[in-house]
C-alpha atoms as a PDB file:
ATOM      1  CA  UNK A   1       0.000   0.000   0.000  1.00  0.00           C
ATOM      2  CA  UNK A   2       1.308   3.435  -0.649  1.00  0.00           C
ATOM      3  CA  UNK A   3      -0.224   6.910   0.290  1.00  0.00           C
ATOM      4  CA  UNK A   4      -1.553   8.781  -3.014  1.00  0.00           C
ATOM      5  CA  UNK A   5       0.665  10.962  -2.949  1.00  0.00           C
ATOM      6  CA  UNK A   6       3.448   8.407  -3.740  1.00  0.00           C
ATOM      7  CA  UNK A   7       1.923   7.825  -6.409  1.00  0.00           C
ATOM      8  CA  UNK A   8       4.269   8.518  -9.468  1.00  0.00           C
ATOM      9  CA  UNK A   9       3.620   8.241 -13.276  1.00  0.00           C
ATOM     10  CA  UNK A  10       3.855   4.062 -14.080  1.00  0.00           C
ATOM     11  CA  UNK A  11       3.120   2.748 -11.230  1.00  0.00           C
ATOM     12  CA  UNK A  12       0.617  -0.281 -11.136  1.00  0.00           C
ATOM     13  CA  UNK A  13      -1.947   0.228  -8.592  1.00  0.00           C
ATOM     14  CA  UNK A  14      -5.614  -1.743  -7.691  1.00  0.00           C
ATOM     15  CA  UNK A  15      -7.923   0.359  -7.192  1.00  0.00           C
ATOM     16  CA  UNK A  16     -11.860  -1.001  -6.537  1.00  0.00           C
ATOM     17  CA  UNK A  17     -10.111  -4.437  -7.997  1.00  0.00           C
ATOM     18  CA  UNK A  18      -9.014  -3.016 -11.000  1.00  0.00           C
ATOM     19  CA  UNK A  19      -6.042  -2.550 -12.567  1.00  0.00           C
ATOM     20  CA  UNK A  20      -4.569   1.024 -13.767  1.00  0.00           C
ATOM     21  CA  UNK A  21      -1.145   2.185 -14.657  1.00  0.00           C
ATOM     22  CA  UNK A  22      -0.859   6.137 -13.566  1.00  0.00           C
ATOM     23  CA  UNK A  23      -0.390   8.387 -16.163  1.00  0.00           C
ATOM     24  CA  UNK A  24      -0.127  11.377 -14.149  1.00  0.00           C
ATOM     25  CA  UNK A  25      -0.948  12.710 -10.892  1.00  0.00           C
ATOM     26  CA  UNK A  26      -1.191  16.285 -10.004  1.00  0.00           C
ATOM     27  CA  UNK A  27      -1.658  17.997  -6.389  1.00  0.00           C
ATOM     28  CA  UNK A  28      -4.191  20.066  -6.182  1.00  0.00           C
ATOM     29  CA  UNK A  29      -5.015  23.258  -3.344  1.00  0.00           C
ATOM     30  CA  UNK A  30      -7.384  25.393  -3.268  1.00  0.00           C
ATOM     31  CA  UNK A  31      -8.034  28.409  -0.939  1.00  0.00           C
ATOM     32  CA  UNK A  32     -11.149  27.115   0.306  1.00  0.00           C
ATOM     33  CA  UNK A  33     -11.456  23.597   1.155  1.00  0.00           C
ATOM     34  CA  UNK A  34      -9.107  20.463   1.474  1.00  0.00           C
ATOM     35  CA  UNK A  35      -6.130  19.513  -1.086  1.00  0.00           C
ATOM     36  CA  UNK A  36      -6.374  16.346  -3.112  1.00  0.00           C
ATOM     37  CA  UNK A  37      -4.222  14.216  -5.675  1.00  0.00           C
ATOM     38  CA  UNK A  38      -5.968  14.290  -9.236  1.00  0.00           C
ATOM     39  CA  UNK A  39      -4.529  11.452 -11.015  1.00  0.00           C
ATOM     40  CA  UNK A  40      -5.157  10.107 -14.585  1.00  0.00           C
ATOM     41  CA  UNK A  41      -4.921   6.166 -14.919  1.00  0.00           C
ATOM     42  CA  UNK A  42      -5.229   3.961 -17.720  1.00  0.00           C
ATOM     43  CA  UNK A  43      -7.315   0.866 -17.407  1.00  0.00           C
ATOM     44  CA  UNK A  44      -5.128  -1.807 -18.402  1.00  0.00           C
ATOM     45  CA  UNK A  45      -8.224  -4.190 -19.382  1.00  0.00           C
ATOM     46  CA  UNK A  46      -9.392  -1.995 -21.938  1.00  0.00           C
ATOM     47  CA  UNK A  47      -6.904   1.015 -22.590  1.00  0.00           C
ATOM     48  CA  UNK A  48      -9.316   3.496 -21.546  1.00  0.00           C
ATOM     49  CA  UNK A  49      -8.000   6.346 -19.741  1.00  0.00           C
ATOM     50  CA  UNK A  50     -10.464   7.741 -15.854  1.00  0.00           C
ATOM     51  CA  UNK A  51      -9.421  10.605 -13.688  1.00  0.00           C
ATOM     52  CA  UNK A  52      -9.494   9.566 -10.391  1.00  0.00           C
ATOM     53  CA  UNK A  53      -9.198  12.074  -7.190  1.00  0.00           C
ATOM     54  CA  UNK A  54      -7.663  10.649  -3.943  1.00  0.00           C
ATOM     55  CA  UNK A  55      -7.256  12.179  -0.404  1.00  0.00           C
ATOM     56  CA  UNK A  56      -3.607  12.984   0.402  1.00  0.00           C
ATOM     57  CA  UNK A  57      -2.933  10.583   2.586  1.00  0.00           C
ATOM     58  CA  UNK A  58      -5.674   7.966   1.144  1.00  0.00           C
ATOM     59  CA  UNK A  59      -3.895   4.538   0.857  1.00  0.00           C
ATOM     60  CA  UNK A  60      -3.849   2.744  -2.610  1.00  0.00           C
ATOM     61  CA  UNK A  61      -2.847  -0.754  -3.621  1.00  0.00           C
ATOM     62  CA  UNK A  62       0.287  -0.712  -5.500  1.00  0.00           C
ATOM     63  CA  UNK A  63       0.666  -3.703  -7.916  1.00  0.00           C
ATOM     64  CA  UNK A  64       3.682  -5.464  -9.369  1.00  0.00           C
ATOM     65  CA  UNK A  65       3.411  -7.318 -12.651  1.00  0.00           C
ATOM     66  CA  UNK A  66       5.320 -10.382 -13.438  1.00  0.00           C
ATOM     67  CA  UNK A  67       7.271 -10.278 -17.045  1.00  0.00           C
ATOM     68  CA  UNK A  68       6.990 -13.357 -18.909  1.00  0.00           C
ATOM     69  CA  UNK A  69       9.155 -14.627 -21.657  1.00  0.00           C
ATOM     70  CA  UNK A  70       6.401 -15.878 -24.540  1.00  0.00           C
ATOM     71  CA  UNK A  71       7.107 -17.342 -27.540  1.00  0.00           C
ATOM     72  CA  UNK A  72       4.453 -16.896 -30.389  1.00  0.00           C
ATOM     73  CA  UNK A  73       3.179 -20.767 -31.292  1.00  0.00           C
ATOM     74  CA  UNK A  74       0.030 -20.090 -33.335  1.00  0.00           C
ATOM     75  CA  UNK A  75      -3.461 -18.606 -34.264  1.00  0.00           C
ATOM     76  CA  UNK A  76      -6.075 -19.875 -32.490  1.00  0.00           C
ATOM     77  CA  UNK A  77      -9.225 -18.688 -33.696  1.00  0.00           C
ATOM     78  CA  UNK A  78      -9.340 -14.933 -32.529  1.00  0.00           C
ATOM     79  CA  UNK A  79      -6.717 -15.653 -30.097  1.00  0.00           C
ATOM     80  CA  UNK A  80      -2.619 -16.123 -29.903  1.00  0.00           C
ATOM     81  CA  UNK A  81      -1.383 -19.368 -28.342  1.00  0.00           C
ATOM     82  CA  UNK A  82       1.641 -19.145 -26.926  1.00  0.00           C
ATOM     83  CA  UNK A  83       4.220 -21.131 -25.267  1.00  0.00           C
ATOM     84  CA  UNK A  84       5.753 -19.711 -21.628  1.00  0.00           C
ATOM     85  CA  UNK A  85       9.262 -20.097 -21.850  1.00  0.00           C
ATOM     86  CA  UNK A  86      10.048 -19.656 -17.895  1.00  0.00           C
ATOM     87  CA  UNK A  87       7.267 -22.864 -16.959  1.00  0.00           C
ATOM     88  CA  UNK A  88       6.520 -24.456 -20.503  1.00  0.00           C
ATOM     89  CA  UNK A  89       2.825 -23.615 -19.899  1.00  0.00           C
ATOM     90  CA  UNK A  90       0.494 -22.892 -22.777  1.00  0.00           C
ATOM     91  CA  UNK A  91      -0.824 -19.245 -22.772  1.00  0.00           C
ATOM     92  CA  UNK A  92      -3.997 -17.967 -24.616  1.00  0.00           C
ATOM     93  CA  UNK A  93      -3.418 -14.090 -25.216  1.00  0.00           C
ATOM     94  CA  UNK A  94      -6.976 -12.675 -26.037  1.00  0.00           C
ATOM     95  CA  UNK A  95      -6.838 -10.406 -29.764  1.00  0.00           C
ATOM     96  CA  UNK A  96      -7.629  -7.126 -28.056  1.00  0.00           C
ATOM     97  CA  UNK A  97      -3.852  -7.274 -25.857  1.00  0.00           C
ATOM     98  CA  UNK A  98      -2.245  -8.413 -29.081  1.00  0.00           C
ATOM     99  CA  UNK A  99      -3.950  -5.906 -31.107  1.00  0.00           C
ATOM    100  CA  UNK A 100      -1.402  -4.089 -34.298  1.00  0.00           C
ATOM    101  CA  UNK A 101       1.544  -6.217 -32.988  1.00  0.00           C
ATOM    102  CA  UNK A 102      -0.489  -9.379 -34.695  1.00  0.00           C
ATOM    103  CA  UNK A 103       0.992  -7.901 -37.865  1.00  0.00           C
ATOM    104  CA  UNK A 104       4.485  -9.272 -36.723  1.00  0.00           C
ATOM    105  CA  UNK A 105       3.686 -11.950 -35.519  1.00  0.00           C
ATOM    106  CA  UNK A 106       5.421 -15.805 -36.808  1.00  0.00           C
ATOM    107  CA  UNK A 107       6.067 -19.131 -35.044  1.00  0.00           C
ATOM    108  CA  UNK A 108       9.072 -18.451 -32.754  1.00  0.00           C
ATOM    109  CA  UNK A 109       8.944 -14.659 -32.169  1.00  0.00           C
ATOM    110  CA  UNK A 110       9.689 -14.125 -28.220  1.00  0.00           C
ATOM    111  CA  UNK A 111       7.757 -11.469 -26.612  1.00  0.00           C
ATOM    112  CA  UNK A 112       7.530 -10.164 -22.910  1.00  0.00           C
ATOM    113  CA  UNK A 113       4.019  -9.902 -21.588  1.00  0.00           C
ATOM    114  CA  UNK A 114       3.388  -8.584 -18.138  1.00  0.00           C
ATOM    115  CA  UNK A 115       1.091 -10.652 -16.427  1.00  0.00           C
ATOM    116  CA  UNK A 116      -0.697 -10.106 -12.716  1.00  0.00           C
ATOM    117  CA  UNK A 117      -2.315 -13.423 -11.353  1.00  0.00           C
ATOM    118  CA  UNK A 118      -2.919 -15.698 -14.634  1.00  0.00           C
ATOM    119  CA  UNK A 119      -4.022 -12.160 -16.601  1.00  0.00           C
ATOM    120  CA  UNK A 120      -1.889 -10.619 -19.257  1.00  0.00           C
ATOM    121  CA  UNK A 121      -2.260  -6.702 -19.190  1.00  0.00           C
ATOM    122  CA  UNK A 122       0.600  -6.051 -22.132  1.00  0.00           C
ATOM    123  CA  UNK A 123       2.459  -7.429 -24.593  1.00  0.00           C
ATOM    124  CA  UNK A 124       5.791  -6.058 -26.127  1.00  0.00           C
ATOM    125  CA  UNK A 125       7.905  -7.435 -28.904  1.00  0.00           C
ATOM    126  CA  UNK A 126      11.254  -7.179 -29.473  1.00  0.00           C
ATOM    127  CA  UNK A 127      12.325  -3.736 -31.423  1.00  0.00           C
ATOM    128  CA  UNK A 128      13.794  -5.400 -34.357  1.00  0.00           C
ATOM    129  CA  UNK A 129      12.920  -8.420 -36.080  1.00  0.00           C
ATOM    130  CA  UNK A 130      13.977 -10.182 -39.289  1.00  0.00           C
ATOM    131  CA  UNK A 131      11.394 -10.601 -41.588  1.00  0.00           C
ATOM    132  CA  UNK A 132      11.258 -11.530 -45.342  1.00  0.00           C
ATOM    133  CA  UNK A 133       9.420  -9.873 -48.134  1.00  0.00           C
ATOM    134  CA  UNK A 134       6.286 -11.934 -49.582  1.00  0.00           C
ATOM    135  CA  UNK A 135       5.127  -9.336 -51.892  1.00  0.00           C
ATOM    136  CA  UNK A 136       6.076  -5.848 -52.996  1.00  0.00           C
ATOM    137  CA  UNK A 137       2.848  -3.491 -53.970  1.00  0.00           C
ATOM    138  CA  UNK A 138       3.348  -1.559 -56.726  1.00  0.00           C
ATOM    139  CA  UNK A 139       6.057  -2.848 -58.843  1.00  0.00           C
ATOM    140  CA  UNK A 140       6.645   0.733 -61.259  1.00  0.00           C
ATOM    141  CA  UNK A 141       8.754   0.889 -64.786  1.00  0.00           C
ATOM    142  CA  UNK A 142      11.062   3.035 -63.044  1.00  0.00           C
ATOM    143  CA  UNK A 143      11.704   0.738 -59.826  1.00  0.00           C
ATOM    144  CA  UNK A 144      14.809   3.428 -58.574  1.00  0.00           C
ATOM    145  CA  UNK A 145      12.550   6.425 -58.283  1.00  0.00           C
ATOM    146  CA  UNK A 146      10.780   6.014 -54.964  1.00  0.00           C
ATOM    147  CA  UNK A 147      10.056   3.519 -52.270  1.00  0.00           C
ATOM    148  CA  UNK A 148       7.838   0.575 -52.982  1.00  0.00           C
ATOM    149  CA  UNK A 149       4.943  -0.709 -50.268  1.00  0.00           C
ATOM    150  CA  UNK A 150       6.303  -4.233 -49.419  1.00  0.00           C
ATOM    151  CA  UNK A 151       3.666  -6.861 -47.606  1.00  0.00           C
ATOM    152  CA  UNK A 152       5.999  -9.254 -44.910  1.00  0.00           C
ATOM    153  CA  UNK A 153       5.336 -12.895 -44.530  1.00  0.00           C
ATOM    154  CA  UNK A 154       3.222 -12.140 -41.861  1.00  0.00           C
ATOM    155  CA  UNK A 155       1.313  -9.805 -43.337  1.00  0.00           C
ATOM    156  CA  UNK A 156       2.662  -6.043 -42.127  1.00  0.00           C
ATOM    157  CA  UNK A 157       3.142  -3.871 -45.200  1.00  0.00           C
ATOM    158  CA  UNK A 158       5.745  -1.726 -44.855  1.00  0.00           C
ATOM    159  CA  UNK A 159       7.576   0.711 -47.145  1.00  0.00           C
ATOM    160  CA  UNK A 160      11.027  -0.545 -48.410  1.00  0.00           C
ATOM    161  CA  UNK A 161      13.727   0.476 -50.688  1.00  0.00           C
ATOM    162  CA  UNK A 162      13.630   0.352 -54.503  1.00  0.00           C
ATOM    163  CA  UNK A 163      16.317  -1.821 -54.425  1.00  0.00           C
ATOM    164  CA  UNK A 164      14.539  -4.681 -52.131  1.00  0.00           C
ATOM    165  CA  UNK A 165      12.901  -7.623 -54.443  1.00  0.00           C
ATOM    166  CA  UNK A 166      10.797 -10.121 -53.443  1.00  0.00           C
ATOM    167  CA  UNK A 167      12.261 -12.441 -50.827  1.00  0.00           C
ATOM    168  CA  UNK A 168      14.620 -10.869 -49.467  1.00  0.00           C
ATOM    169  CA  UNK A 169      15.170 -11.013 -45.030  1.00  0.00           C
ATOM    170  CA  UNK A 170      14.928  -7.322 -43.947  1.00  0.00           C
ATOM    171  CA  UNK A 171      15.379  -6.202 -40.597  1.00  0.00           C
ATOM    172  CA  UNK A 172      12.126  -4.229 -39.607  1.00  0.00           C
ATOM    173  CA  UNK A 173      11.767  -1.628 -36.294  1.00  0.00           C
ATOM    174  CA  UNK A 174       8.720  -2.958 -34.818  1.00  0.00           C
ATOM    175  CA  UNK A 175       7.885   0.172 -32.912  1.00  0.00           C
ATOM    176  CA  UNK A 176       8.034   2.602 -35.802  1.00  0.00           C
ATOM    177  CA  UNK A 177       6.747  -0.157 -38.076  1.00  0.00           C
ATOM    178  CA  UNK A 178      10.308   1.039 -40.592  1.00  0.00           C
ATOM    179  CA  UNK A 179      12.847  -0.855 -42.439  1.00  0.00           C
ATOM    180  CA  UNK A 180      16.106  -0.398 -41.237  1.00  0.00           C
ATOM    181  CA  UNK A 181      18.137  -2.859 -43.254  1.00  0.00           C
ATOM    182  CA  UNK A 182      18.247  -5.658 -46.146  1.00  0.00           C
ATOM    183  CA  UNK A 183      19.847  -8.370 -44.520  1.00  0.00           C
END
């Protein structure tokens, strides 16, 4: 338990048996009338962001989440299986917590998820992965003039090179969803 005024952006906390991650939190005074902490928390079930106000002093649950080592198995209907590297457990990761990062998604890929109880909150892949090139959108007379739109064996279309062809391994940043190199 921590006081809410402790509380500091990123922090995991329970509050009415739900899990946030603060945002922000701001102290307010006023001239008239008792201060409080006005905080802004994202739900980490559905993303949705709720100002909450606390009491000074009020005590909060503070929540640590467990990082797991996943490795991406397959699709399983709607939902990713996945295979816990640290136990060897199967994992189900619901669509929604997957979300965009489905697009780079292949049998192998590790990811971290952070996990509280047997519930994943958040998924993050690695920052660069090697992927190759399936298709390239496009294809111009002139292939040295500008850069093509190239669709990834898993199915992210990215913009690449002129130079890149069709199977080629490029390295890909996951976060800005760029090429960086043609392996």
């Amino acid at each position: 338990m921590v006081a809410s005024s402790q509380l500091i952006p990123g922090m995991t906390v329970s509050v009415n048996n739900k899990l946030y991650r603060v945002e922000s939190t701001v102290k307010v005074t006023m001239p008239k009338g008792a201060p409080f902490i006005k905080t802004k928390l994202r739900d980490l079930e559905g993303g949705n962001i709720v100002e909450k106000n606390f009491k000074p002093d009020q005590q909060i649950k503070d929540v640590s989440l467990v990082e797991h080592r996943l490795e991406f198995l397959y699709l399983e209907g709607k939902d990713y299986l996945f295979l816990d590297l640290g136990n060897l457990d199967q994992v189900l990761v619901p669509h929604p917590i997957i979300g965009s990062k489905a697009n780079y998604l292949k049998e192998g890929v590790e990811i971290k998820a952070s996990m509280y109880g047997e519930s994943i909150f958040a998924v993050e892949l690695p920052q660069f992965l090697e992927l190759m090139i399936g298709k390239i959108d496009g294809e111009s007379e002139n292939e040295m003039e500008e850069n093509r739109v190239a669709i990834l064996e898993t199915g992210a279309r990215i913009e690449v090179p002129p130079f890149v062809e069709v199977g080629d391994i490029i390295k890909v940043d996951t976060k800005t969803d760029e090429y960086i190199q043609r392996m």
